[in-house]
N, C-alpha and C. Protein backbone atom coordinates (compact mmCIF):
# COMPACT_ATOMS: atom_id res chain seq x y z
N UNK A 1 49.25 20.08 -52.91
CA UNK A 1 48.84 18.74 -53.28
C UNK A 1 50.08 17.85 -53.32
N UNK A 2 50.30 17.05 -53.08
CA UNK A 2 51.35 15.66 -52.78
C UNK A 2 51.20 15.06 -53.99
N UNK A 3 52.30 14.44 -54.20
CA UNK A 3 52.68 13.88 -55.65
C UNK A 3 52.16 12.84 -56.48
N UNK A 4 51.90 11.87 -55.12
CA UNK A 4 51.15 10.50 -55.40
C UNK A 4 49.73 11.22 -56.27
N UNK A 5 49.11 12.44 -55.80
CA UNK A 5 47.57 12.65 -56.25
C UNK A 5 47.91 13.56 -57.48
N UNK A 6 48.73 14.51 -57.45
CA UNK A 6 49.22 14.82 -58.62
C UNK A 6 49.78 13.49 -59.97
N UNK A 7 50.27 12.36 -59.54
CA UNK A 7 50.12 11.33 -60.65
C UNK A 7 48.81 10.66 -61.09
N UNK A 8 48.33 10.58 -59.71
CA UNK A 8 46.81 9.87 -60.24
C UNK A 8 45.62 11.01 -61.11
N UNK A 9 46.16 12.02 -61.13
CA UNK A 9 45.42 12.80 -61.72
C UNK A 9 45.62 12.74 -62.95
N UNK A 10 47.23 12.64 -63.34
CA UNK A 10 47.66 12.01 -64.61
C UNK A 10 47.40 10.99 -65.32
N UNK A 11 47.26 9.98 -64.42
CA UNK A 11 46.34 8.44 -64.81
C UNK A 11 45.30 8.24 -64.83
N UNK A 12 44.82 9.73 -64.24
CA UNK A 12 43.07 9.77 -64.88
C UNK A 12 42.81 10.79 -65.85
N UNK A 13 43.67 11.02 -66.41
CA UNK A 13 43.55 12.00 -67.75
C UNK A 13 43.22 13.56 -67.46
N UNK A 14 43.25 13.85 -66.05
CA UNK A 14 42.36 15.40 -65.75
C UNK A 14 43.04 16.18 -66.07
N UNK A 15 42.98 16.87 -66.45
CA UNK A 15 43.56 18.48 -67.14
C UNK A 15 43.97 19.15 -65.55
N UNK A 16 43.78 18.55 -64.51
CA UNK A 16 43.86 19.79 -63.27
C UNK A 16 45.49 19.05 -63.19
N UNK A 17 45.85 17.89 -63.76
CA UNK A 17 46.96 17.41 -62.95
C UNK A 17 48.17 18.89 -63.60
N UNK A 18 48.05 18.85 -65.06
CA UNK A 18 48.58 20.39 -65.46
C UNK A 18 48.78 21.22 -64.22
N UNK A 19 47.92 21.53 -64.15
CA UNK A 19 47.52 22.72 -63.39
C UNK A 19 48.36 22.72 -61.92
N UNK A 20 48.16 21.54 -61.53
CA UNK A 20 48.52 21.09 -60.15
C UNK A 20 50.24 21.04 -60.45
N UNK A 21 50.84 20.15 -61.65
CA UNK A 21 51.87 20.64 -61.56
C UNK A 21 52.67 21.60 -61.70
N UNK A 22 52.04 22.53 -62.46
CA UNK A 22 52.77 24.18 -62.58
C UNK A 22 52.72 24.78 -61.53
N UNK A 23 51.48 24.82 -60.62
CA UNK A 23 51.34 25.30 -59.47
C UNK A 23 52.40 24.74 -58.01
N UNK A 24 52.91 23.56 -58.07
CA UNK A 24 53.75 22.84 -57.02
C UNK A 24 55.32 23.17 -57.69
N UNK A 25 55.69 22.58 -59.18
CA UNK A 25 56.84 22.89 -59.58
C UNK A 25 57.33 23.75 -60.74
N UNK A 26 56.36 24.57 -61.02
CA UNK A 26 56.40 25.57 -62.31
C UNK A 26 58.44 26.26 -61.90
N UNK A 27 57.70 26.81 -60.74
CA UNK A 27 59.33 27.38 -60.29
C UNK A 27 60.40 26.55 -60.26
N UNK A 28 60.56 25.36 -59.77
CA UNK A 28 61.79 24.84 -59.68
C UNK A 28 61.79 24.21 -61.46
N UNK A 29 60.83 24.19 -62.59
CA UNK A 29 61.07 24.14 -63.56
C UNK A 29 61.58 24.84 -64.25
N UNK A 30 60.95 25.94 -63.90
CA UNK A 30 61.49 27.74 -64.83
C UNK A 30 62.98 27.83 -64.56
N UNK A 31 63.42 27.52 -62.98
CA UNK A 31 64.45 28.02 -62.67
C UNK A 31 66.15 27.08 -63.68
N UNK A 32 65.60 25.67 -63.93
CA UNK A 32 66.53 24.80 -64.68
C UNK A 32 66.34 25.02 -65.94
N UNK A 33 65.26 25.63 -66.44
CA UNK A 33 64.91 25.83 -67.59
C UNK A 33 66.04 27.33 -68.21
N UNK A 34 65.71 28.59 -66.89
CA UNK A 34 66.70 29.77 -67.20
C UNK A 34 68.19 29.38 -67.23
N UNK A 35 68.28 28.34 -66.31
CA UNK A 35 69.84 28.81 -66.07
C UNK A 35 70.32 28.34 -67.12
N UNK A 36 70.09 27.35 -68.02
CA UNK A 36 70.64 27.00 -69.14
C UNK A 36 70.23 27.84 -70.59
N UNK A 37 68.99 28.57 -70.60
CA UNK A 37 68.88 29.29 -71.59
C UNK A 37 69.16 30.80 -71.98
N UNK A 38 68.52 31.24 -70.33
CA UNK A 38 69.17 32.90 -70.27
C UNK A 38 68.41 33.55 -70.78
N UNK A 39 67.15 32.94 -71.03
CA UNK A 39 65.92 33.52 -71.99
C UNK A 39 65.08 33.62 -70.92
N UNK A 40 64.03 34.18 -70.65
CA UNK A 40 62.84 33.76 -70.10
C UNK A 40 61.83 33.51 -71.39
N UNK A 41 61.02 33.94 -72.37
CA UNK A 41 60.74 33.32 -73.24
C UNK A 41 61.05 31.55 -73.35
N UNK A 42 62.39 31.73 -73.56
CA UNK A 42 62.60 30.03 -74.37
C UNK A 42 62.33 29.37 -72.77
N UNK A 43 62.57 29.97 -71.72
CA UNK A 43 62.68 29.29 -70.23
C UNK A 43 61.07 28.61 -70.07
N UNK A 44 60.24 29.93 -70.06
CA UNK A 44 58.81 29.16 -70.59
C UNK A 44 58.36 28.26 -71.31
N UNK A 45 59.03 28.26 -72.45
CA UNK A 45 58.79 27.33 -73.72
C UNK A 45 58.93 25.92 -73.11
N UNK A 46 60.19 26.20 -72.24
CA UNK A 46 60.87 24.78 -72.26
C UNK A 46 60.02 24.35 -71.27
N UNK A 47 59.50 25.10 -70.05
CA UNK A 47 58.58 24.33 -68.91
C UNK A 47 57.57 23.88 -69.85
N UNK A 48 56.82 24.94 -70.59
CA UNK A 48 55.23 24.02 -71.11
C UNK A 48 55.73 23.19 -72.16
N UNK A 49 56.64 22.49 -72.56
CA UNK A 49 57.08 21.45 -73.37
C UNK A 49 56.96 20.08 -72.38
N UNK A 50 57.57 20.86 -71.06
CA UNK A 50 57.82 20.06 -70.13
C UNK A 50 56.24 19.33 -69.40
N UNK A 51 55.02 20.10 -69.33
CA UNK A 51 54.07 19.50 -69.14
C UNK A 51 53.23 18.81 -69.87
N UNK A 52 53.46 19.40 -71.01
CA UNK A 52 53.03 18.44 -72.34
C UNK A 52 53.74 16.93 -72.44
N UNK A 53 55.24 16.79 -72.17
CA UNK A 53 55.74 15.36 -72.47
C UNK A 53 55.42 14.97 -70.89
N UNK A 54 55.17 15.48 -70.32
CA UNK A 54 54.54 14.90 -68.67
C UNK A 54 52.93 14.40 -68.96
N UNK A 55 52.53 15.02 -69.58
CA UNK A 55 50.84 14.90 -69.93
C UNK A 55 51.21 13.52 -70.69
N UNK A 56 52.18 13.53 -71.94
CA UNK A 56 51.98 11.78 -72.21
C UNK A 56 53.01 11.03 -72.18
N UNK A 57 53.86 11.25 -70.93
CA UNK A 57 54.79 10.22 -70.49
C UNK A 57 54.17 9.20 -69.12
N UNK A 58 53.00 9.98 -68.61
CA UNK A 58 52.11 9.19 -67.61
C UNK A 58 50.45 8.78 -68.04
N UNK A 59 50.26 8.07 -68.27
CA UNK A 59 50.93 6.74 -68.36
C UNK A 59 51.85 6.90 -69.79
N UNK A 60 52.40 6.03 -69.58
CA UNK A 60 52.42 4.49 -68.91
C UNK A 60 53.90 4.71 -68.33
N UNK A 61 54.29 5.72 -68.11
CA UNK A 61 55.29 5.92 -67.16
C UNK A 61 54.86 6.16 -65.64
N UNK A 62 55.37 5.29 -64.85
CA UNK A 62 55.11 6.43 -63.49
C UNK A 62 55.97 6.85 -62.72
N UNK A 63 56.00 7.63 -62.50
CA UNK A 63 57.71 7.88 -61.32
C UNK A 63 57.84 7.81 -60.59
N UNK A 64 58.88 7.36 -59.93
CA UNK A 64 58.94 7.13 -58.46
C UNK A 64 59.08 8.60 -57.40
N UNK A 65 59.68 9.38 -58.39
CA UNK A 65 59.87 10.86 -57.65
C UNK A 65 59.64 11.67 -58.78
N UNK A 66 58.11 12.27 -58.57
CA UNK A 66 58.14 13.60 -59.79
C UNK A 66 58.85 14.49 -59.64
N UNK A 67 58.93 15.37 -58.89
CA UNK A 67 60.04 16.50 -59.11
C UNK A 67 61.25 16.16 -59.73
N UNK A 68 62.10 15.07 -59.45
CA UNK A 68 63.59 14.08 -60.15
C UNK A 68 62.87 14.48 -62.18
N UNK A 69 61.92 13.81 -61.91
CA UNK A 69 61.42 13.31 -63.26
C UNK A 69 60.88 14.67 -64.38
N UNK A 70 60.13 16.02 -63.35
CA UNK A 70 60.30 17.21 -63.82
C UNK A 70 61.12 17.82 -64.25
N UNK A 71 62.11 17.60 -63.31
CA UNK A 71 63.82 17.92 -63.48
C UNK A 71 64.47 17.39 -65.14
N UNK A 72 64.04 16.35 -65.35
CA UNK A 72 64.97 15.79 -66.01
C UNK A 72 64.07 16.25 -67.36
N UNK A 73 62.79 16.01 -67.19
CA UNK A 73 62.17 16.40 -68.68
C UNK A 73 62.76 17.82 -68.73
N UNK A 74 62.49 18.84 -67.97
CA UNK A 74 63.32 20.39 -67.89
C UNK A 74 64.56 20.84 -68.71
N UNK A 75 65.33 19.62 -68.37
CA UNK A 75 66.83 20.16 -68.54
C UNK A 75 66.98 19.84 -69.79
N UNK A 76 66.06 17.91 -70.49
CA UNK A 76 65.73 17.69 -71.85
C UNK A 76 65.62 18.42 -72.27
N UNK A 77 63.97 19.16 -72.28
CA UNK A 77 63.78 20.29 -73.27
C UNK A 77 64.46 21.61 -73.71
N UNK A 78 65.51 21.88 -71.61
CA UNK A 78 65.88 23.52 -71.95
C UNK A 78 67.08 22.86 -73.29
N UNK A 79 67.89 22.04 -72.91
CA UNK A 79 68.76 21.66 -73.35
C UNK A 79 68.76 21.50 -75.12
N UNK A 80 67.51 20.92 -75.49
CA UNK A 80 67.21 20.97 -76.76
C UNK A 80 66.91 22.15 -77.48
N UNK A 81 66.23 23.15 -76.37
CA UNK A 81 65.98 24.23 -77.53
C UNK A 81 67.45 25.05 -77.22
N UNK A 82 68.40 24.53 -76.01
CA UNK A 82 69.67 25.65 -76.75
C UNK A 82 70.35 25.25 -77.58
N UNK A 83 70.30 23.78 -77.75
CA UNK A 83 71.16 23.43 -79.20
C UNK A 83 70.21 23.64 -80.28
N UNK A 84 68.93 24.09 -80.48
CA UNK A 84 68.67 24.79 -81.56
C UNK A 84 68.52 25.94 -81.70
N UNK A 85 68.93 26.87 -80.35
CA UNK A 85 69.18 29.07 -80.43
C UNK A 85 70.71 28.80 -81.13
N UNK A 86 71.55 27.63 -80.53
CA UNK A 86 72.82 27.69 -80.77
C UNK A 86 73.21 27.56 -82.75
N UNK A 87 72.22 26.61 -82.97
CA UNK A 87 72.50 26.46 -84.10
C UNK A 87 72.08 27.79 -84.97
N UNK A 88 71.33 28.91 -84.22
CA UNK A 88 70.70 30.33 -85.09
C UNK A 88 71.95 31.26 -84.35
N UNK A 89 73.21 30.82 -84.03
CA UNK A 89 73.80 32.16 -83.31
C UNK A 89 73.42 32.77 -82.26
N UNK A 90 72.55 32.08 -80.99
CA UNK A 90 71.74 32.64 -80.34
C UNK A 90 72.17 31.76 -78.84
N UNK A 91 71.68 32.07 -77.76
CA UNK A 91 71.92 31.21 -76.54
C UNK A 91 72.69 32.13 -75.51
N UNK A 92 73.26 31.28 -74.74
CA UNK A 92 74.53 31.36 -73.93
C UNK A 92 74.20 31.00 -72.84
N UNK A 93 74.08 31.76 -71.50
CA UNK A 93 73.95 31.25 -70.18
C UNK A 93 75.25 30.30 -69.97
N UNK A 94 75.42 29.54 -68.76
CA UNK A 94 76.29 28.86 -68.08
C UNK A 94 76.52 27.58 -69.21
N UNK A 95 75.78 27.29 -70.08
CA UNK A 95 76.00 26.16 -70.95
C UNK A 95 77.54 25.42 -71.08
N UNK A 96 77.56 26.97 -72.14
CA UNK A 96 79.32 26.82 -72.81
C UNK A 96 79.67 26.45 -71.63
N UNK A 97 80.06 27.33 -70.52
CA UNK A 97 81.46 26.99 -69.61
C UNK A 97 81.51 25.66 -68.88
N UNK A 98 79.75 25.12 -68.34
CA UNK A 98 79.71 23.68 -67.86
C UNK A 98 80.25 22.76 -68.80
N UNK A 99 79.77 23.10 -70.37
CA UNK A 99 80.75 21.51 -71.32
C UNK A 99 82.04 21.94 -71.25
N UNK A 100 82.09 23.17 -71.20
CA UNK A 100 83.95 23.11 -71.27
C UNK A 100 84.26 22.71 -70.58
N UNK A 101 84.27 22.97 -69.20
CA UNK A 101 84.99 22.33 -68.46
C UNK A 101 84.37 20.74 -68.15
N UNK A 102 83.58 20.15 -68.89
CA UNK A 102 83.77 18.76 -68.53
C UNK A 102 84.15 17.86 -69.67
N UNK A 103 84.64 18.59 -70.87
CA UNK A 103 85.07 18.04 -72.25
C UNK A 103 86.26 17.27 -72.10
N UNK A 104 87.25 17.13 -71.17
CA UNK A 104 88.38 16.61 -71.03
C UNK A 104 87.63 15.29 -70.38
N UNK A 105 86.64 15.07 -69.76
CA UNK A 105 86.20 13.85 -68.99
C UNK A 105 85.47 13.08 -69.85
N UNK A 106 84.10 14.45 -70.62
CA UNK A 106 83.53 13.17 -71.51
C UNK A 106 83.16 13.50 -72.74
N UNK A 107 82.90 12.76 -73.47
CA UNK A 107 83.28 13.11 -75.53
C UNK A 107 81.60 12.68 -75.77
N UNK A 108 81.17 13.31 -76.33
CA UNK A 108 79.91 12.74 -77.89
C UNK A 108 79.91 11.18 -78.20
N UNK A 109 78.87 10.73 -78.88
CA UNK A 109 78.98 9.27 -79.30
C UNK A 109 78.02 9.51 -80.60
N UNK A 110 77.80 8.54 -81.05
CA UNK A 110 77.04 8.64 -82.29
C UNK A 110 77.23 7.31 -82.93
N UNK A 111 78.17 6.41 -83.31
CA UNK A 111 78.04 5.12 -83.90
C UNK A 111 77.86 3.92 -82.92
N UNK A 112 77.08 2.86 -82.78
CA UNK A 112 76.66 1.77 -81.57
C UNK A 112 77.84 1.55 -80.76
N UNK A 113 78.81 1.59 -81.12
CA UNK A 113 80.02 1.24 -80.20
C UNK A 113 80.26 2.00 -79.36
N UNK A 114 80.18 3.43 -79.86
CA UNK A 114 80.17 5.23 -78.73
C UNK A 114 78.85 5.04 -78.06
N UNK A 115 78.11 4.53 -78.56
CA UNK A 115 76.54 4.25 -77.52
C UNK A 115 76.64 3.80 -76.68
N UNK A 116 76.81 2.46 -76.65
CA UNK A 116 77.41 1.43 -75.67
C UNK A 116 78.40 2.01 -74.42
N UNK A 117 79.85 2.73 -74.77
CA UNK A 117 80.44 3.37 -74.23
C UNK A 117 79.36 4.81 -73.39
N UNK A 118 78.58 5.36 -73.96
CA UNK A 118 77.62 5.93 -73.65
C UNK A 118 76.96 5.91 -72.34
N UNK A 119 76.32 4.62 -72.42
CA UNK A 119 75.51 3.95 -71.63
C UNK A 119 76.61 3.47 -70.29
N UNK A 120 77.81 2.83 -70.39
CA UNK A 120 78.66 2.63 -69.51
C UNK A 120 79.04 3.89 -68.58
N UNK A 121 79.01 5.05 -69.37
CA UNK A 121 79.45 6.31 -68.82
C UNK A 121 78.80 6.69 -67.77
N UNK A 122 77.51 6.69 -68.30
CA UNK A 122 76.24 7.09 -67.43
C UNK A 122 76.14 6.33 -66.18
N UNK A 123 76.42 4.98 -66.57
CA UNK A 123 76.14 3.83 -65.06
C UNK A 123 77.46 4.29 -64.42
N UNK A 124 78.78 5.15 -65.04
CA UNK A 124 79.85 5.30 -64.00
C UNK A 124 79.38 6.37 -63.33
N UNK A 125 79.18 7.31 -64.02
CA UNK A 125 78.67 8.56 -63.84
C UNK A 125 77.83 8.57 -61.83
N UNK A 126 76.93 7.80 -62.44
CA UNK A 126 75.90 7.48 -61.59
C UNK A 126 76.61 7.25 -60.13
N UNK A 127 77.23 6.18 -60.44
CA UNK A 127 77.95 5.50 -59.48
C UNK A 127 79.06 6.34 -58.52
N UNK A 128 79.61 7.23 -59.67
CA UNK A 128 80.28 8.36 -59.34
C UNK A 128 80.22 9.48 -58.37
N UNK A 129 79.03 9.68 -58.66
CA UNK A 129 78.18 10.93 -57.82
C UNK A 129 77.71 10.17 -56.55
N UNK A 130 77.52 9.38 -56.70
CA UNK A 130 76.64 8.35 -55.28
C UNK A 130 77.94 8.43 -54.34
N UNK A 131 79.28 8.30 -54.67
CA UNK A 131 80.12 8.07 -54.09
C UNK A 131 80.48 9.25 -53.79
N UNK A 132 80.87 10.13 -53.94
CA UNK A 132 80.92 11.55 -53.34
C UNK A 132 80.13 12.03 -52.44
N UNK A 133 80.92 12.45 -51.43
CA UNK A 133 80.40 13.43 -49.66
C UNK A 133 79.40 14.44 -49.93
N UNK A 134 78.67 14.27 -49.42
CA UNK A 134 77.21 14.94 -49.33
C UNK A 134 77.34 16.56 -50.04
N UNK A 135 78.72 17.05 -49.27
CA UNK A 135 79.02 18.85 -49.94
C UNK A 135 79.53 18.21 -51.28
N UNK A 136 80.70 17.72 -51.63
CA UNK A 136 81.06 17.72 -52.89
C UNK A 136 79.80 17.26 -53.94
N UNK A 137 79.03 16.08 -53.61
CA UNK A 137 77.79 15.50 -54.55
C UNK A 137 76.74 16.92 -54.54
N UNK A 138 76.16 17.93 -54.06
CA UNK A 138 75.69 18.54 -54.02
C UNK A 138 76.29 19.85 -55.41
N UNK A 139 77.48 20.25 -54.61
CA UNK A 139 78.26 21.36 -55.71
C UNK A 139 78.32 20.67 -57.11
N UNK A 140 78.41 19.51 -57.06
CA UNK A 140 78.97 19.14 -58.61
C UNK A 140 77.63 18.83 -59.16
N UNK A 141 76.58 18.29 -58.63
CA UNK A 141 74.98 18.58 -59.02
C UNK A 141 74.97 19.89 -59.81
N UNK A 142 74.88 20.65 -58.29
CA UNK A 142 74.69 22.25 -58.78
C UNK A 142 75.29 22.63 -59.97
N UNK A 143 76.39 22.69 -60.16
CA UNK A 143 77.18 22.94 -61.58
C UNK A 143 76.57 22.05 -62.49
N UNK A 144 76.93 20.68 -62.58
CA UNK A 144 76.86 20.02 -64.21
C UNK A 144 75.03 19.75 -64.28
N UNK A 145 74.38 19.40 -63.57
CA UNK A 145 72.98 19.28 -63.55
C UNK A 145 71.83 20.62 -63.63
N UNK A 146 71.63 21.00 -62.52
CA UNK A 146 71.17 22.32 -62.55
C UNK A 146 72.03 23.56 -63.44
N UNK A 147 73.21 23.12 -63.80
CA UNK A 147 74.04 24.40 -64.55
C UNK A 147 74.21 26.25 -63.78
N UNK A 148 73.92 25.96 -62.70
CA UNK A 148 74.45 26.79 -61.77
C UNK A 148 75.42 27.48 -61.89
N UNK A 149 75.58 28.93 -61.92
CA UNK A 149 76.81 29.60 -62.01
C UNK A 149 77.62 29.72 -60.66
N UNK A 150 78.82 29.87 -60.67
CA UNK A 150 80.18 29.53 -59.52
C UNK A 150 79.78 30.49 -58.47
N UNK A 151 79.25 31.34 -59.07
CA UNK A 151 78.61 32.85 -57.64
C UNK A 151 77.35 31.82 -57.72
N UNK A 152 76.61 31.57 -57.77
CA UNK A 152 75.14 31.03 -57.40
C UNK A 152 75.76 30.09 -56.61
N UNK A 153 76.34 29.16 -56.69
CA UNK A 153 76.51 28.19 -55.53
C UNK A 153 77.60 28.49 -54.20
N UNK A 154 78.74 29.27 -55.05
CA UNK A 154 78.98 29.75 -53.48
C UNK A 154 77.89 30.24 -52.85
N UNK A 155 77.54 31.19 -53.04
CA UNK A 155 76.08 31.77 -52.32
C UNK A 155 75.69 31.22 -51.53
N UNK A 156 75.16 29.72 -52.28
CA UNK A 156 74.03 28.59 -51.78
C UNK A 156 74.60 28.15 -50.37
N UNK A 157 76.56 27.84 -50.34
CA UNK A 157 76.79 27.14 -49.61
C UNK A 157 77.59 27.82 -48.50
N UNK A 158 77.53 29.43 -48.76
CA UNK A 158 78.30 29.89 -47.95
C UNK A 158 79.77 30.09 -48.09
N UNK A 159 80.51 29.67 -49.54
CA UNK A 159 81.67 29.22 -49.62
C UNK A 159 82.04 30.30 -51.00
N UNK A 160 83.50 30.57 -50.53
CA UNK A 160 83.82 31.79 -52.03
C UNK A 160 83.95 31.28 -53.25
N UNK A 161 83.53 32.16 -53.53
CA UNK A 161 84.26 31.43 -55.62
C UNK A 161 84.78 30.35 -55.84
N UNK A 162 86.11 30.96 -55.36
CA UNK A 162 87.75 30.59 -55.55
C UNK A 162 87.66 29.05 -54.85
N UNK A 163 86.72 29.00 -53.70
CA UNK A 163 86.70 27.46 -52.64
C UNK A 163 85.78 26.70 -54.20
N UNK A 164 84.71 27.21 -54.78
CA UNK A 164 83.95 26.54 -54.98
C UNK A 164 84.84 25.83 -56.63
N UNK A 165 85.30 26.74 -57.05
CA UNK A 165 85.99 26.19 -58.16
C UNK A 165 87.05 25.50 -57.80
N UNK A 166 87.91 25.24 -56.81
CA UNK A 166 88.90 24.47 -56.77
C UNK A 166 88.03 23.64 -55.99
N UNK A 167 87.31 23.11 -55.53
CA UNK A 167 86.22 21.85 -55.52
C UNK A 167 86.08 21.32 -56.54
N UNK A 168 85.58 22.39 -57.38
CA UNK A 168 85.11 21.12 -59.17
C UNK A 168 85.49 20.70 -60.12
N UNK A 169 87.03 21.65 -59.74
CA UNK A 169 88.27 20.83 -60.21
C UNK A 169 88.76 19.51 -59.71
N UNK A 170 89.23 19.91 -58.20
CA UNK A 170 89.21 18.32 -57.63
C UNK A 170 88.44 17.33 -58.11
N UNK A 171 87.40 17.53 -57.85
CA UNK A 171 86.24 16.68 -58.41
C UNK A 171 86.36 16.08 -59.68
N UNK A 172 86.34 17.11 -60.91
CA UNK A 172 86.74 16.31 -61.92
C UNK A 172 87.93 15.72 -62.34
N UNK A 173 88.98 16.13 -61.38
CA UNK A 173 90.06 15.28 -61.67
C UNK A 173 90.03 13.27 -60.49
N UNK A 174 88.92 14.09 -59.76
CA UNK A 174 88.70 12.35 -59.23
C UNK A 174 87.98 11.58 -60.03
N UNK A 175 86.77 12.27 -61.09
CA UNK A 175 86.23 12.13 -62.06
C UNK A 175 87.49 11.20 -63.33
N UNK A 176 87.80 11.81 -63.76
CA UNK A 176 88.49 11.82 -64.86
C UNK A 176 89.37 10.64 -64.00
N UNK A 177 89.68 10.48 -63.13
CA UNK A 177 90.72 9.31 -62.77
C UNK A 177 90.60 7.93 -62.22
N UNK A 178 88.69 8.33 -62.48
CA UNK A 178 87.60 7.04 -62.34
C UNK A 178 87.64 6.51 -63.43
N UNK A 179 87.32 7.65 -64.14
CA UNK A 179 86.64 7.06 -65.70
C UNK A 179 88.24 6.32 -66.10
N UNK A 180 89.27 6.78 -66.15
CA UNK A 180 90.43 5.71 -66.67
C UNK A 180 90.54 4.44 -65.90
N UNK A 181 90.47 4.75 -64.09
CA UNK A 181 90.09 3.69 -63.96
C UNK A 181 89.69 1.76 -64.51
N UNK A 182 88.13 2.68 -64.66
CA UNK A 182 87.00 1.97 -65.33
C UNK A 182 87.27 1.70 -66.93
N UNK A 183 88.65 1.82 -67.28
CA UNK A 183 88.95 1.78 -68.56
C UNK A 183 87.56 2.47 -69.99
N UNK A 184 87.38 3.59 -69.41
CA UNK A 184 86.84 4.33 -70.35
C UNK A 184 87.47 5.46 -71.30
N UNK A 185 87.54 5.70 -72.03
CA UNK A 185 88.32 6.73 -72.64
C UNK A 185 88.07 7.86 -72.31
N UNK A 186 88.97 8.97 -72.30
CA UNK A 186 88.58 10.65 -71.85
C UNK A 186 89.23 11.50 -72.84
């Protein structure tokens, strides 16, 4: 089923649109859901969280690309329930090592002024990735988005370890030399 009818199914309240979406993207949900939790349990949890805030984010949301928009509720939810395994001593997967290595580029916010800065980040961010060559925008996806481990994407691209990590280094040091650039703090 195609996406457009999978939304209108949503905007007509049918219980099949569920259905229709687990059946088209259950997998590419599960799969963003594991790599960050390392659970299958919580990996589940986090997809049917994920069709539930899909069940009432349409309406009056509509998306221009569901799968983007699956994606992102996915990584919300996996993301939330590992900062609450984390807070029981519990978790792991690729998490830790993706913030570590992007903690030198970007910091937490919490008072309106770190918000603001926040929000600027994201529009660099954005801007950031758009600007990067089709292989580099892809690998650095794979890592900080999908949370992909360094053997999973060599794999993907044909390319060793050792190539793929001194890529996402480069990267974040073109990163990191944007964001000063753009007079943001790091």
């Amino acid at each position: 089923m195609d996406d457009q009818r999978i939304i209108q199914l949503y905007l007509q309240r049918s219980e099949e649109a569920i259905a229709s979406t687990a059946s088209k993207y259950g997998g590419f949900c599960y799969s963003i859901a594991y790599r960050i939790l390392s659970d299958s349990r919580d990996a589940e949890e986090a997809v049917s969280d994920t069709y539930m805030d899909t069940w009432n984010s349409i309406p009056p949301h509509i998306p221009n690309c569901l799968s983007a928009f699956l994606g992102k509720l996915t990584r919300r939810n996996a993301l939330d329930r590992w900062d609450h395994n984390l807070a029981k001593k519990r978790g792991g997967g690729e998490v830790l090592l993706v913030l570590e290595e992007l903690k030198d580029c970007i910091s937490g916010g919490g008072d309106p002024q770190q918000e603001l800065e926040c929000m600027e980040l994201r529009e660099m961010l954005n801007s950031f990735v758009r600007s990067l060559p089709q292989p580099e925008r892809q690998i650095f996806l794979c890592r900080y988005w999908r949370m992909d481990s360094i053997a999973e994407i060599a794999q993907r691209y044909g390319f060793s370890q050792s190539k793929v990590k001194s890529m996402l280094l480069r990267i974040r040091k073109k990163l990191r030399t944007q964001l000063e650039k753009e007079g943001i703090r790091v």
